[in-house]
C-alpha atoms as a PDB file:
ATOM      1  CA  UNK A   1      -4.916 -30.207  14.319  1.00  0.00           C
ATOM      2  CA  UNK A   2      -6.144 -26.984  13.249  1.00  0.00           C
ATOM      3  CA  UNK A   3      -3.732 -24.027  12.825  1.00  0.00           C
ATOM      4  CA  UNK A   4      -3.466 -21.535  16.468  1.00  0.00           C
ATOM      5  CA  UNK A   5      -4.741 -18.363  15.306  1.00  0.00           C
ATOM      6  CA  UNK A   6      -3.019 -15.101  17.117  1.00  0.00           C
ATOM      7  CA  UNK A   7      -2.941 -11.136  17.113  1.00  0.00           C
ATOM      8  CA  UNK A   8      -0.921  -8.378  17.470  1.00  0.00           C
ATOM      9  CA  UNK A   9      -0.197  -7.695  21.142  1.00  0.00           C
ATOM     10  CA  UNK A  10      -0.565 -11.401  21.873  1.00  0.00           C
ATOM     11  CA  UNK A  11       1.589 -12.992  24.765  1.00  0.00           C
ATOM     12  CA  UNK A  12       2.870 -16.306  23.708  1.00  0.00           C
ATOM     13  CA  UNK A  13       5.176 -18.656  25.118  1.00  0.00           C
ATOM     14  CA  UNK A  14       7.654 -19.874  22.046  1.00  0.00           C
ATOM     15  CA  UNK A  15      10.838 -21.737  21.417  1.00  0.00           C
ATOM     16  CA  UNK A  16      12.773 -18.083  21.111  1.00  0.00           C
ATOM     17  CA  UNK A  17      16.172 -18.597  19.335  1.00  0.00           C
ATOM     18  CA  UNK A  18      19.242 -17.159  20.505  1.00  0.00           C
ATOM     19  CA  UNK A  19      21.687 -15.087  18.619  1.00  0.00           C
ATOM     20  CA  UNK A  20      25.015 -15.575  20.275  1.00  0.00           C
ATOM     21  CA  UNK A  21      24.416 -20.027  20.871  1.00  0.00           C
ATOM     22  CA  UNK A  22      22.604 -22.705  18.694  1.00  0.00           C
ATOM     23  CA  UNK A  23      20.207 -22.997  21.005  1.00  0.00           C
ATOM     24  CA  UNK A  24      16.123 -22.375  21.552  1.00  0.00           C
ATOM     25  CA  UNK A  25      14.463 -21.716  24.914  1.00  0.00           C
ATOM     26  CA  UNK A  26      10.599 -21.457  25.604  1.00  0.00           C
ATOM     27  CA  UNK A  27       9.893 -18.522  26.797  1.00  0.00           C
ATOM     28  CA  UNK A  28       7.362 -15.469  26.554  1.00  0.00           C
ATOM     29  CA  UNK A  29       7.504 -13.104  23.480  1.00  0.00           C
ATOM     30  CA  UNK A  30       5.081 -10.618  22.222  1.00  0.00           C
ATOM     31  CA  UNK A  31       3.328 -10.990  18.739  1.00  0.00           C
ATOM     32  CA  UNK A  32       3.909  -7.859  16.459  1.00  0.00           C
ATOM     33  CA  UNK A  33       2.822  -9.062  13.170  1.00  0.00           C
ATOM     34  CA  UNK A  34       0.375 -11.865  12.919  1.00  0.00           C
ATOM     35  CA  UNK A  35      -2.782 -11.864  10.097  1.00  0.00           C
ATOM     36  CA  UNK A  36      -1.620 -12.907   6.549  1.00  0.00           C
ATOM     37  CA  UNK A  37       1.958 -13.812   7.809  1.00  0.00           C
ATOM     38  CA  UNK A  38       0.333 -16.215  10.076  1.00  0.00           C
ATOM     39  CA  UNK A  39      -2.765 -17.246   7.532  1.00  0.00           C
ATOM     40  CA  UNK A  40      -0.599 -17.733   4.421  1.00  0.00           C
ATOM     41  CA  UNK A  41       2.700 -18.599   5.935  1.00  0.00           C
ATOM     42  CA  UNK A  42       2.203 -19.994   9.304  1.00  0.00           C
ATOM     43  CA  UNK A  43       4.824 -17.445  10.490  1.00  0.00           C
ATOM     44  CA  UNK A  44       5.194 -14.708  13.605  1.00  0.00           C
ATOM     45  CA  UNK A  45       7.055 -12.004  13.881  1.00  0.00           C
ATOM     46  CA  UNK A  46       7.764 -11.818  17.808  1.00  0.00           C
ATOM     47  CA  UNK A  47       9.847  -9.599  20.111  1.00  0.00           C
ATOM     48  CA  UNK A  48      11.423 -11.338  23.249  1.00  0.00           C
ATOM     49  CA  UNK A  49       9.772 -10.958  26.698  1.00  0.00           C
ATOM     50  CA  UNK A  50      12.841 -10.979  29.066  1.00  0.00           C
ATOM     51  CA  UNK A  51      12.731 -10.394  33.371  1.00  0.00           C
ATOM     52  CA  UNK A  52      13.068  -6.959  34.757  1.00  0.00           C
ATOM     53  CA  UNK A  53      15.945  -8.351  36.825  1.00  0.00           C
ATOM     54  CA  UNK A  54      18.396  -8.377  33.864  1.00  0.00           C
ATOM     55  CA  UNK A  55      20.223  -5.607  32.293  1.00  0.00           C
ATOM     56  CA  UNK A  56      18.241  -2.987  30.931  1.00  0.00           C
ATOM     57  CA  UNK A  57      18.577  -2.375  27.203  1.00  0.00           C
ATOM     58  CA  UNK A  58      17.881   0.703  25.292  1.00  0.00           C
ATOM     59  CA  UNK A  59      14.366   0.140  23.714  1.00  0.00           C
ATOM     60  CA  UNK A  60      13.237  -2.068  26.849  1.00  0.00           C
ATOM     61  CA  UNK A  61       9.706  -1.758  27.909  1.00  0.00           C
ATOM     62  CA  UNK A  62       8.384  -2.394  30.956  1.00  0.00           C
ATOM     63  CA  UNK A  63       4.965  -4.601  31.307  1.00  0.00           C
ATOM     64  CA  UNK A  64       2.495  -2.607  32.992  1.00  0.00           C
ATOM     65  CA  UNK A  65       0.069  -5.256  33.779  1.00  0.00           C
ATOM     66  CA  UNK A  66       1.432  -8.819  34.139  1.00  0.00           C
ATOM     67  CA  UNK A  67      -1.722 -10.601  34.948  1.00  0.00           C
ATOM     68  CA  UNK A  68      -3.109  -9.645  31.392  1.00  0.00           C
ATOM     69  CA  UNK A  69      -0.227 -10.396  29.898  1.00  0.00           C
ATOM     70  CA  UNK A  70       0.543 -13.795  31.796  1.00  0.00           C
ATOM     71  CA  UNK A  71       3.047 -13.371  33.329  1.00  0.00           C
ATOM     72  CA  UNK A  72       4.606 -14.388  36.607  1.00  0.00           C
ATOM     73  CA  UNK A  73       7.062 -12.014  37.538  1.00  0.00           C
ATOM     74  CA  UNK A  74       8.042  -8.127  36.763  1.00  0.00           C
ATOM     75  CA  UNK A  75       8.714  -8.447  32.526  1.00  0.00           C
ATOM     76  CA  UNK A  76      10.019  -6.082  30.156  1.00  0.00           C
ATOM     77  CA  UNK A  77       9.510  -6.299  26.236  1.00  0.00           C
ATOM     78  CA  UNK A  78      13.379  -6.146  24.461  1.00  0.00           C
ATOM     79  CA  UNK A  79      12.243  -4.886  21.179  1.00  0.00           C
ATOM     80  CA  UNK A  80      15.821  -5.226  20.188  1.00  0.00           C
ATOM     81  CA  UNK A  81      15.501  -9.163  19.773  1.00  0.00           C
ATOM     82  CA  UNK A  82      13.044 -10.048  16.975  1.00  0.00           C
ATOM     83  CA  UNK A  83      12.133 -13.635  15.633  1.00  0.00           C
ATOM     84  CA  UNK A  84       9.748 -15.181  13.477  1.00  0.00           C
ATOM     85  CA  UNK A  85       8.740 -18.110  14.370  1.00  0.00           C
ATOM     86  CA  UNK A  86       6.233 -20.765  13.528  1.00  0.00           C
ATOM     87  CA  UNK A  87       2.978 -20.214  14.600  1.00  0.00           C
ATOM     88  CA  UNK A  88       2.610 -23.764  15.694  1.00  0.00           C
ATOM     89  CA  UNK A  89       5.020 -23.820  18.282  1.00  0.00           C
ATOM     90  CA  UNK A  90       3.054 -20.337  20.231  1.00  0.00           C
ATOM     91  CA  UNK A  91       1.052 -20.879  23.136  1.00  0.00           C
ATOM     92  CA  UNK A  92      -1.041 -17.770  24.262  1.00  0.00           C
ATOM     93  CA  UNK A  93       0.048 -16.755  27.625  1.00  0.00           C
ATOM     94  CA  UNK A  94      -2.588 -13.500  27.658  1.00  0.00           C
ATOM     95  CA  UNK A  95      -2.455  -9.479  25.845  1.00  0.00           C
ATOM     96  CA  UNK A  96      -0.081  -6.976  25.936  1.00  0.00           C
ATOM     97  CA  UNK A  97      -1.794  -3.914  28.056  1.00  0.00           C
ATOM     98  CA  UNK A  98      -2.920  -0.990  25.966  1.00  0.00           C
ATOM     99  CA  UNK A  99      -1.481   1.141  27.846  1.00  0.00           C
ATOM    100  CA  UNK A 100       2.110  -0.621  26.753  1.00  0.00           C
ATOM    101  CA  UNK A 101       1.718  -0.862  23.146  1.00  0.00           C
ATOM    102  CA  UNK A 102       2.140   2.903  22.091  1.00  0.00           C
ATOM    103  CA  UNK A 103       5.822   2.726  23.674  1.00  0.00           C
ATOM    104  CA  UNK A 104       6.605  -0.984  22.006  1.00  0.00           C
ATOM    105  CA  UNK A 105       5.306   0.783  18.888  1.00  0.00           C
ATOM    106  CA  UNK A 106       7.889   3.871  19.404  1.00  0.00           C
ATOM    107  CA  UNK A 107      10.573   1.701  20.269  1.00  0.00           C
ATOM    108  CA  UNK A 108      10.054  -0.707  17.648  1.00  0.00           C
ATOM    109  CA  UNK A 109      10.018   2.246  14.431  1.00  0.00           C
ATOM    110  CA  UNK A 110      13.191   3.401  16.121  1.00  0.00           C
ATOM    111  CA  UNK A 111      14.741  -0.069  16.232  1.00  0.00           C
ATOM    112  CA  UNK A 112      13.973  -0.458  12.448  1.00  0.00           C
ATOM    113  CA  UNK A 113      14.609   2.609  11.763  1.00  0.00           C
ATOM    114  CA  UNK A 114      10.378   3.023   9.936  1.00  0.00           C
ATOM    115  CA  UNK A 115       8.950   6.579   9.940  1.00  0.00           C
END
Protein backbone atom coordinates (compact mmCIF):
# COMPACT_ATOMS: atom_id res chain seq x y z
CA UNK A 1 0.00 0.00 0.00
CA UNK A 2 1.48 3.12 -1.04
CA UNK A 3 2.48 5.77 1.56
CA UNK A 4 -0.72 8.74 2.25
CA UNK A 5 0.84 11.80 1.15
CA UNK A 6 -0.35 15.13 3.24
CA UNK A 7 0.26 19.03 3.62
CA UNK A 8 0.44 21.63 5.87
CA UNK A 9 -3.04 22.78 6.88
CA UNK A 10 -4.35 19.27 6.28
CA UNK A 11 -7.33 17.95 8.49
CA UNK A 12 -6.72 14.41 9.44
CA UNK A 13 -8.35 12.11 11.65
CA UNK A 14 -5.37 10.24 13.81
CA UNK A 15 -4.86 8.04 16.80
CA UNK A 16 -3.90 11.42 18.98
CA UNK A 17 -2.04 10.36 22.21
CA UNK A 18 -2.81 11.69 25.45
CA UNK A 19 -0.50 13.24 27.92
CA UNK A 20 -2.03 12.72 31.30
CA UNK A 21 -3.33 8.47 30.40
CA UNK A 22 -1.69 5.67 28.25
CA UNK A 23 -4.14 5.93 25.99
CA UNK A 24 -4.81 6.97 22.01
CA UNK A 25 -8.11 8.26 20.64
CA UNK A 26 -8.96 8.95 16.86
CA UNK A 27 -9.73 12.08 16.46
CA UNK A 28 -9.16 15.27 14.16
CA UNK A 29 -5.76 17.13 14.28
CA UNK A 30 -4.27 19.61 11.98
CA UNK A 31 -0.98 18.88 9.98
CA UNK A 32 1.78 21.57 10.64
CA UNK A 33 4.78 20.00 9.25
CA UNK A 34 4.47 17.41 6.58
CA UNK A 35 7.08 17.26 3.26
CA UNK A 36 10.49 15.61 4.10
CA UNK A 37 9.30 14.60 7.67
CA UNK A 38 6.61 12.71 6.02
CA UNK A 39 8.79 11.58 2.69
CA UNK A 40 11.91 10.45 4.60
CA UNK A 41 10.46 9.54 7.92
CA UNK A 42 6.89 8.71 7.54
CA UNK A 43 6.25 11.17 10.42
CA UNK A 44 3.62 14.29 11.20
CA UNK A 45 3.86 16.84 13.28
CA UNK A 46 0.05 17.54 14.26
CA UNK A 47 -1.77 19.89 16.66
CA UNK A 48 -5.05 18.50 18.30
CA UNK A 49 -8.48 19.53 16.92
CA UNK A 50 -10.66 19.59 20.13
CA UNK A 51 -14.82 20.82 20.35
CA UNK A 52 -15.65 24.38 21.04
CA UNK A 53 -17.74 23.06 23.93
CA UNK A 54 -14.69 22.39 26.17
CA UNK A 55 -12.62 24.73 28.10
CA UNK A 56 -10.98 27.28 26.24
CA UNK A 57 -7.19 27.30 26.37
CA UNK A 58 -4.88 30.11 25.79
CA UNK A 59 -3.59 29.63 22.15
CA UNK A 60 -7.09 28.01 21.06
CA UNK A 61 -8.28 28.78 17.64
CA UNK A 62 -11.45 28.72 16.48
CA UNK A 63 -12.32 26.89 12.93
CA UNK A 64 -13.81 29.32 10.74
CA UNK A 65 -15.12 27.03 8.17
CA UNK A 66 -15.95 23.46 9.28
CA UNK A 67 -17.19 22.09 6.06
CA UNK A 68 -13.61 22.63 4.52
CA UNK A 69 -12.09 21.42 7.23
CA UNK A 70 -14.44 18.28 7.85
CA UNK A 71 -15.76 18.71 10.48
CA UNK A 72 -19.06 18.06 12.17
CA UNK A 73 -19.49 20.33 14.86
CA UNK A 74 -18.07 23.96 16.08
CA UNK A 75 -13.91 22.96 16.44
CA UNK A 76 -11.14 24.82 17.77
CA UNK A 77 -7.33 24.07 16.99
CA UNK A 78 -5.34 23.63 20.73
CA UNK A 79 -1.98 24.48 19.48
CA UNK A 80 -0.86 23.69 22.94
CA UNK A 81 -1.07 19.78 22.30
CA UNK A 82 1.43 18.71 19.60
CA UNK A 83 2.15 15.05 18.33
CA UNK A 84 3.92 13.42 15.69
CA UNK A 85 2.53 10.75 14.52
CA UNK A 86 2.82 8.23 11.77
CA UNK A 87 1.68 9.21 8.64
CA UNK A 88 0.03 5.90 8.08
CA UNK A 89 -2.40 6.02 10.64
CA UNK A 90 -3.90 9.91 9.08
CA UNK A 91 -6.95 9.98 7.24
CA UNK A 92 -7.70 13.39 5.47
CA UNK A 93 -10.81 14.79 6.86
CA UNK A 94 -10.48 18.23 4.49
CA UNK A 95 -8.07 21.91 4.81
CA UNK A 96 -7.65 24.19 7.37
CA UNK A 97 -9.37 27.67 6.04
CA UNK A 98 -6.92 30.34 5.01
CA UNK A 99 -8.37 32.59 6.73
CA UNK A 100 -7.37 30.38 10.10
CA UNK A 101 -3.87 29.65 9.45
CA UNK A 102 -2.23 33.16 10.09
CA UNK A 103 -3.62 32.90 13.84
CA UNK A 104 -2.50 28.94 14.22
CA UNK A 105 0.78 30.33 12.86
CA UNK A 106 0.88 33.22 15.70
CA UNK A 107 -0.16 30.98 18.26
CA UNK A 108 2.03 28.27 17.39
CA UNK A 109 5.65 30.70 17.37
CA UNK A 110 4.33 31.82 20.72
CA UNK A 111 3.78 28.28 22.01
CA UNK A 112 7.41 27.41 20.96
CA UNK A 113 8.59 30.27 21.78
CA UNK A 114 10.23 30.77 17.49
CA UNK A 115 10.69 34.40 16.34
Amino acid sequence: MPMPTFDAWDVVKVPFPYTDRPVRRRRPALVVAAGPLASEHGLLWVVMITSAENRRWPGDVAVSDLEAAGLPAASVVRTAKIATIDAVTAERLGTLPASDRGRVTERLRAALAMS
